[in-house]
Protein backbone atom coordinates (compact mmCIF):
# COMPACT_ATOMS: atom_id res chain seq x y z
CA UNK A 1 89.00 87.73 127.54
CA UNK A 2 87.54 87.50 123.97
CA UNK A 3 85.29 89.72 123.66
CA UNK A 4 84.42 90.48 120.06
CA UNK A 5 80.93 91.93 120.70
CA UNK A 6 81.36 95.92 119.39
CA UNK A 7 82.89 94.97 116.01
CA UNK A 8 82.15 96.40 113.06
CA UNK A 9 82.03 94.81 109.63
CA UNK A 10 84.08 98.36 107.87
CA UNK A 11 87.26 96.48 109.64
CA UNK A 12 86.89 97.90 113.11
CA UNK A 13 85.42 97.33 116.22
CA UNK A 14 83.93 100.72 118.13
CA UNK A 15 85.09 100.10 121.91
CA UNK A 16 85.19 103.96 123.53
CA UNK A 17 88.60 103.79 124.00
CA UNK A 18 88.49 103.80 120.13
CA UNK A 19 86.47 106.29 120.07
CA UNK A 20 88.32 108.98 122.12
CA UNK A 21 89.41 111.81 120.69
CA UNK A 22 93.18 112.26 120.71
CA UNK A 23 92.94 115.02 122.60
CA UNK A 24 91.32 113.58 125.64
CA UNK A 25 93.60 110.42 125.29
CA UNK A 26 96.67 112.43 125.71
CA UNK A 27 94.81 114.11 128.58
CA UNK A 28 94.43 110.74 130.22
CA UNK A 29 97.81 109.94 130.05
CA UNK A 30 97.05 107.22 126.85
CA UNK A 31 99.35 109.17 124.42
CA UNK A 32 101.86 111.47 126.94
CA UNK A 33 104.55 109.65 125.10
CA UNK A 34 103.25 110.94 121.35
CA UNK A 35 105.56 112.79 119.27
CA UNK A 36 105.88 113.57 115.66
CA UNK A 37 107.70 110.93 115.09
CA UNK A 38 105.75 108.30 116.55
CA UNK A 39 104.36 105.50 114.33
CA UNK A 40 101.71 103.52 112.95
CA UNK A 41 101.90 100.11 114.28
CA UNK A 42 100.81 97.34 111.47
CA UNK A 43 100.92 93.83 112.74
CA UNK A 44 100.07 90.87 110.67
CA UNK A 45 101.45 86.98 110.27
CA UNK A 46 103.20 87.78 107.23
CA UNK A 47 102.71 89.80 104.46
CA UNK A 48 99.39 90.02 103.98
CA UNK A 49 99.22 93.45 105.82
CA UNK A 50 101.07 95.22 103.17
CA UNK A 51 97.93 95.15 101.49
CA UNK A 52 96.50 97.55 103.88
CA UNK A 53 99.85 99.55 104.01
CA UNK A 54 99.07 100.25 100.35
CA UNK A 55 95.74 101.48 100.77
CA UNK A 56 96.80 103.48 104.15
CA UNK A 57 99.29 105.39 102.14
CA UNK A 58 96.67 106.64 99.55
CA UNK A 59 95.03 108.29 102.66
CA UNK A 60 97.87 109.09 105.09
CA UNK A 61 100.78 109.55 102.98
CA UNK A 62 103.58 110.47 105.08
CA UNK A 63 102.40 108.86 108.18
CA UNK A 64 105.59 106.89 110.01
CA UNK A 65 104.91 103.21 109.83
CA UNK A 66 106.53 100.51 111.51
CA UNK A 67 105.48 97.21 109.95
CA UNK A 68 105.63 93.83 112.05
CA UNK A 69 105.54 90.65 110.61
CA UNK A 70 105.18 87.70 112.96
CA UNK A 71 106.78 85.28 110.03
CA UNK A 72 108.05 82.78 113.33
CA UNK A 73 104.34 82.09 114.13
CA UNK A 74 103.41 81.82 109.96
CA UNK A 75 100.01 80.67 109.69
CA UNK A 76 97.84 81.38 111.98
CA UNK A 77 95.32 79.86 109.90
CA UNK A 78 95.99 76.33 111.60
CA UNK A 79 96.49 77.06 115.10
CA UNK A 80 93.73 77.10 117.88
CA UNK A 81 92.07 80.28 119.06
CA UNK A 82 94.01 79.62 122.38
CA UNK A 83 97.26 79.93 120.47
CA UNK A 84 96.68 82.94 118.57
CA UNK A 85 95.07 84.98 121.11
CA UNK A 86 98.34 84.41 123.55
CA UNK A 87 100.40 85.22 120.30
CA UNK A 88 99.17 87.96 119.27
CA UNK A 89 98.51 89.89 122.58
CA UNK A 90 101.91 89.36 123.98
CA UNK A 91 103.67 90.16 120.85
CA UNK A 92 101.52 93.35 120.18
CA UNK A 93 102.37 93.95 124.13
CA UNK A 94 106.11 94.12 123.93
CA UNK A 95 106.05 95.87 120.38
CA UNK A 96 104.24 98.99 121.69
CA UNK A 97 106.30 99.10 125.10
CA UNK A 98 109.31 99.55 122.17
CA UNK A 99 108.26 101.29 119.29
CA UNK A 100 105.68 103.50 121.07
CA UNK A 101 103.45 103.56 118.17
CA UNK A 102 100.37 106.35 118.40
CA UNK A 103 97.50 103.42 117.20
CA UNK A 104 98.19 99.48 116.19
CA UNK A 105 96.31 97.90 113.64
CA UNK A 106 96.33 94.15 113.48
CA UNK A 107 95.86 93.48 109.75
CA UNK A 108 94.95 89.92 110.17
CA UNK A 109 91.44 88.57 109.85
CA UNK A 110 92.47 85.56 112.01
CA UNK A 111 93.83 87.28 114.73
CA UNK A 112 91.09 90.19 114.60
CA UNK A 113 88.30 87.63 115.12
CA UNK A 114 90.28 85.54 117.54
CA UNK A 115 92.48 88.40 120.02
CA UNK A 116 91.13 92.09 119.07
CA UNK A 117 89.16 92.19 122.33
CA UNK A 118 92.16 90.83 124.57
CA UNK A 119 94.75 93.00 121.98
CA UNK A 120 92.50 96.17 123.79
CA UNK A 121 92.69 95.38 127.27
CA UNK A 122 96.20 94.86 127.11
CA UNK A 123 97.35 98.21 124.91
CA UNK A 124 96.60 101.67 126.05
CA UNK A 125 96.02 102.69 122.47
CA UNK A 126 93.52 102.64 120.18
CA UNK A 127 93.50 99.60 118.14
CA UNK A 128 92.38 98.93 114.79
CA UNK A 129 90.76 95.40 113.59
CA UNK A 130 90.02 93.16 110.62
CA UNK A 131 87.05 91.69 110.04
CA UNK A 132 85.69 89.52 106.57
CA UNK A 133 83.74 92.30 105.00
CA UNK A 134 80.30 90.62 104.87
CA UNK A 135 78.50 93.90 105.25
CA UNK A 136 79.41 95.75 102.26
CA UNK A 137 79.21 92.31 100.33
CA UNK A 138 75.56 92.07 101.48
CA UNK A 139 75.09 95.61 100.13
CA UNK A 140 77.17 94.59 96.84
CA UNK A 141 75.49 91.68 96.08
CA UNK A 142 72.74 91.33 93.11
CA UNK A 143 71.94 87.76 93.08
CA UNK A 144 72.20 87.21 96.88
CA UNK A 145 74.79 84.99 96.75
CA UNK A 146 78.24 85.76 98.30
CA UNK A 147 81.43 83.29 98.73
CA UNK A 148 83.89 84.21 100.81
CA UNK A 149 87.46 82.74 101.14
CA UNK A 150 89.33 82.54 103.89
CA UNK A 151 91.85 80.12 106.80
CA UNK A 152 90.50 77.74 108.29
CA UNK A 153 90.92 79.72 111.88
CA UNK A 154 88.63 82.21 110.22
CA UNK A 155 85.95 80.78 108.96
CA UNK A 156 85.12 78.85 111.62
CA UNK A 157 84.62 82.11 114.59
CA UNK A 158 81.25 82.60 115.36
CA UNK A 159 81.88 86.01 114.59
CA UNK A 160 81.58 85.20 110.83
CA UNK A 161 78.26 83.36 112.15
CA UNK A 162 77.17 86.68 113.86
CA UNK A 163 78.05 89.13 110.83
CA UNK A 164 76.19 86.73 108.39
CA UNK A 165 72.96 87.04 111.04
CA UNK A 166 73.44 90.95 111.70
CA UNK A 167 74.52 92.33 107.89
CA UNK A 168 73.82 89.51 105.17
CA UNK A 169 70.15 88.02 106.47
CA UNK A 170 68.26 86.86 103.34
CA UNK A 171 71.40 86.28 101.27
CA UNK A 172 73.06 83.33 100.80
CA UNK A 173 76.78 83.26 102.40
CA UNK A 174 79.23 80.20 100.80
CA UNK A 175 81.96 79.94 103.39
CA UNK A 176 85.69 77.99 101.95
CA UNK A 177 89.01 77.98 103.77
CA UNK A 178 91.89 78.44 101.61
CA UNK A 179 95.00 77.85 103.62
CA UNK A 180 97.28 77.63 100.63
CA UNK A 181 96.81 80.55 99.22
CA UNK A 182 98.49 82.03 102.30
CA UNK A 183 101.30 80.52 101.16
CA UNK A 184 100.99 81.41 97.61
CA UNK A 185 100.36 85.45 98.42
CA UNK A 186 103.72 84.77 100.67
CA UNK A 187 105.60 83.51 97.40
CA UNK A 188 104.52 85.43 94.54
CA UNK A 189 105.13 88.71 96.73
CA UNK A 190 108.50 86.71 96.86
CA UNK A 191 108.88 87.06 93.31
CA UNK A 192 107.87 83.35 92.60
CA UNK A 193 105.06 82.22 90.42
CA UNK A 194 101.66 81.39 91.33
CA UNK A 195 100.68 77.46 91.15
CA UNK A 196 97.38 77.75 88.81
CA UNK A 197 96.53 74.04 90.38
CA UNK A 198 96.14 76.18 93.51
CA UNK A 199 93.47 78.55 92.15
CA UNK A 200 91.68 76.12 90.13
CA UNK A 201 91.72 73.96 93.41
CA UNK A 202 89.99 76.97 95.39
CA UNK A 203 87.53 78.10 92.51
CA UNK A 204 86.64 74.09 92.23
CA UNK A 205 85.58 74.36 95.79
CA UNK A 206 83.46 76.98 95.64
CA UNK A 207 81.78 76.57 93.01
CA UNK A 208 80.86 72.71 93.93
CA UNK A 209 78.92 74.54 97.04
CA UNK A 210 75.20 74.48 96.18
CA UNK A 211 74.06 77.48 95.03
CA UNK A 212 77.43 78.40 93.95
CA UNK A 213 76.29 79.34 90.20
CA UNK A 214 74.74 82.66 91.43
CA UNK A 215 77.75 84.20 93.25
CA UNK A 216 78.77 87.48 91.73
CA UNK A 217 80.15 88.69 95.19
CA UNK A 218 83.77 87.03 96.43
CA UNK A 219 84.81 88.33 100.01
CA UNK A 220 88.37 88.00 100.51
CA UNK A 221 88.74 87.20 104.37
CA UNK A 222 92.41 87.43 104.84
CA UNK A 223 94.64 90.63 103.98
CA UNK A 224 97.16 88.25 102.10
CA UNK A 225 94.65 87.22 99.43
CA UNK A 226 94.00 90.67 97.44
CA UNK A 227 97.83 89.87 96.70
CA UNK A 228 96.31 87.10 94.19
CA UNK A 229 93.51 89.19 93.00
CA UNK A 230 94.54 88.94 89.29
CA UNK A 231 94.80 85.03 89.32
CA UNK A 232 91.36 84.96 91.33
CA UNK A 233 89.57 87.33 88.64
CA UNK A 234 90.85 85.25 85.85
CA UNK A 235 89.62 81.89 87.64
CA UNK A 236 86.17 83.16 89.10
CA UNK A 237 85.37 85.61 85.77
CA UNK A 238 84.36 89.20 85.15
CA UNK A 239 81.14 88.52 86.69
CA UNK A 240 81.91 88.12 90.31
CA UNK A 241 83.74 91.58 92.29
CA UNK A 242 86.56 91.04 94.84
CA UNK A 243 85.99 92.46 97.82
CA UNK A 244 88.79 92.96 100.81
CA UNK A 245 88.60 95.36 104.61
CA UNK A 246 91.66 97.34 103.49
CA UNK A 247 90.35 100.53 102.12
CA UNK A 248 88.23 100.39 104.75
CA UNK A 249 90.68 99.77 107.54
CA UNK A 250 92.97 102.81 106.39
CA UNK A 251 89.60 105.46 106.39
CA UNK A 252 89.13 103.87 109.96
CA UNK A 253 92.74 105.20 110.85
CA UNK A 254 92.56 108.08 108.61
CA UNK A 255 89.97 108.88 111.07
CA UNK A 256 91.25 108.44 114.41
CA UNK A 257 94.23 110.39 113.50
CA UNK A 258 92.50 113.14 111.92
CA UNK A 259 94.81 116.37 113.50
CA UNK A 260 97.58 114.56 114.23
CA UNK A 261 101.17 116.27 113.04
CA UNK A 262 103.77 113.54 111.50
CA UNK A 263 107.74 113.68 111.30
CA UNK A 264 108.74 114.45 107.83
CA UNK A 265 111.11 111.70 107.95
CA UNK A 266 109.37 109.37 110.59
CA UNK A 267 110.49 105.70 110.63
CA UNK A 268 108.85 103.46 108.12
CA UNK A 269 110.60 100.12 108.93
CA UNK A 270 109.49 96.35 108.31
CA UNK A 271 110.07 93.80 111.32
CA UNK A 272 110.09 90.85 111.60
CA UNK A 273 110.08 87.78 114.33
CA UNK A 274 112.18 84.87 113.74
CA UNK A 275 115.57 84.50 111.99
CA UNK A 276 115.51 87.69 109.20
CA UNK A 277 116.05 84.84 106.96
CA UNK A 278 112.25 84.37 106.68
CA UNK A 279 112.25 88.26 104.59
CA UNK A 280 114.77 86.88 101.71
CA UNK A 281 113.09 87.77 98.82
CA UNK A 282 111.58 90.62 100.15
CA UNK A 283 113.52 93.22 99.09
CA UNK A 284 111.85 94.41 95.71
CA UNK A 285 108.69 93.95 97.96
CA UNK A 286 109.79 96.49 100.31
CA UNK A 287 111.87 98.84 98.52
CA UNK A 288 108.83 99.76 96.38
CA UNK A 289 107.25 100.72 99.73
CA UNK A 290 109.72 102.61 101.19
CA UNK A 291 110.77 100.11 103.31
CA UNK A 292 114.77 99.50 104.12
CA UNK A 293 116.16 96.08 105.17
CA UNK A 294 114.21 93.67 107.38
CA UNK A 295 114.47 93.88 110.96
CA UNK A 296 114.85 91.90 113.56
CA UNK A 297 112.14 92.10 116.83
């Protein structure tokens, strides 16, 4: 079942399971496993989700993470909502039956639009989502005129459709998909250099839309792209503001784990599916984090 109905632009959607306090989850049964040492389970296609780890640590500092990275099925972007959905649910499945995290966040536009619904029926947790963040854009916005850049997967949900029509009515909403610059975040968090041709490519796009001229407001609809925010501000100008879901989506778990006691030393580990080859270049990445050596799931 996809049911994407009780989202909520701030990078959530509000299902009551969501919205139980801990306390009566662990009374249910939902959390009898929870200990101090149980983590934060971040899932995304790659590394896009770091960008979310960053802004979770500014509000939970010492929170244990576990980090998943489903680099075998890297992008998601180009595979069918059929696809992802299956993906994503049974991997997010078996990861919770082993790490035992206390809440999973999938820090993935694509698969938030596409599996968050079916990622909640399956998990006995609460679950965190990613959503484009048209709202605050709307509410950002001088000229009325927003772009937002995304995959192709994303762009396309009617969910987009139906946060345009709930949050951004009267403004005008330019919608690209940028597939590539999945593949450049990957890269340059790889240490390699960022193609300009690539952002010059995306900006071109956008700014051939009609109506282009007047954005000022650029919503970055996949966690991988504030990774490329410097060559984005130097191709789209001072004038237009970047706006991503990850401050957002860290408040959101701040939140839900408001009272909750953390290990000192919890685990904070980076997985991985698919031969740990895909992490090489990683490492400066991750030690910066906190994170040791990739892991296999």
């Amino acid at each position: 079942m996809l049911s994407l109905s009780k989202h909520c632009t701030s990078s959530s959607a509000n299902t009551s399971k969501e919205k139980q306090p801990f306390d009566k989850l662990r009374a249910s049964g939902v959390l009898r496993n929870l200990d101090k040492s149980s983590p934060i389970l971040l899932f995304d296609s790659g590394v896009g989700g770091l960008t979310v780890y960053d802004a979770l640590r500014d509000v939970l500092p010492h929170a244990p993470v576990i980090y998943a990275a489903d680099l075998a099925g890297l992008p998601y972007g180009t595979k069918t909502e059929a696809q992802i959905a299956a993906r994503v649910a049974g991997l997010l499945g078996r990861m919770a039956e082993r790490y035992q995290p206390r809440l999973a966040c999938i820090a993935c536009n694509t698969a938030s639009t596409i599996a968050l619904g079916m990622v909640r029926d399956v998990l006995e947790i609460p679950v965190v989502g990613t959503v484009p963040a048209i709202k605050p854009a709307a509410a950002l916005t001088r000229t009325g005129t927003i772009g937002l850049v995304g995959t192709g997967a994303t762009i396309r949900q009617a969910y987009v459709d139906d946060l345009e029509a709930k949050f951004a009515t009267g403004k005008r909403l330019l919608r690209i998909a940028a597939p590539g610059l999945v593949e450049a975040a990957e890269a340059k968090l790889r240490g390699k250099p960022v193609d300009p041709a690539l952002i010059a490519e995306v900006h071109a796009q956008l700014t051939a839309m009609p109506g282009a001229a007047d954005i000022d407001t650029l919503v970055l609809a996949c966690t991988h792209f504030p990774l490329l925010a410097d060559e984005l501000a130097a191709a789209f100008g001072p004038g237009v503001r970047q706006i991503d879901g990850a401050q957002g989506i860290a408040r959101r778990i701040a939140d839900l784990l408001e009272g909750q006691s953390f290990a000192a030393h919890g685990p904070n580990r980076f997985i991985v599916t698919g031969p740990l080859s895909g992490a090489a270049g990683l490492e400066a990445a991750l030690a910066s984090r906190g994170f040791g050596a990739a892991e296999a799931f």
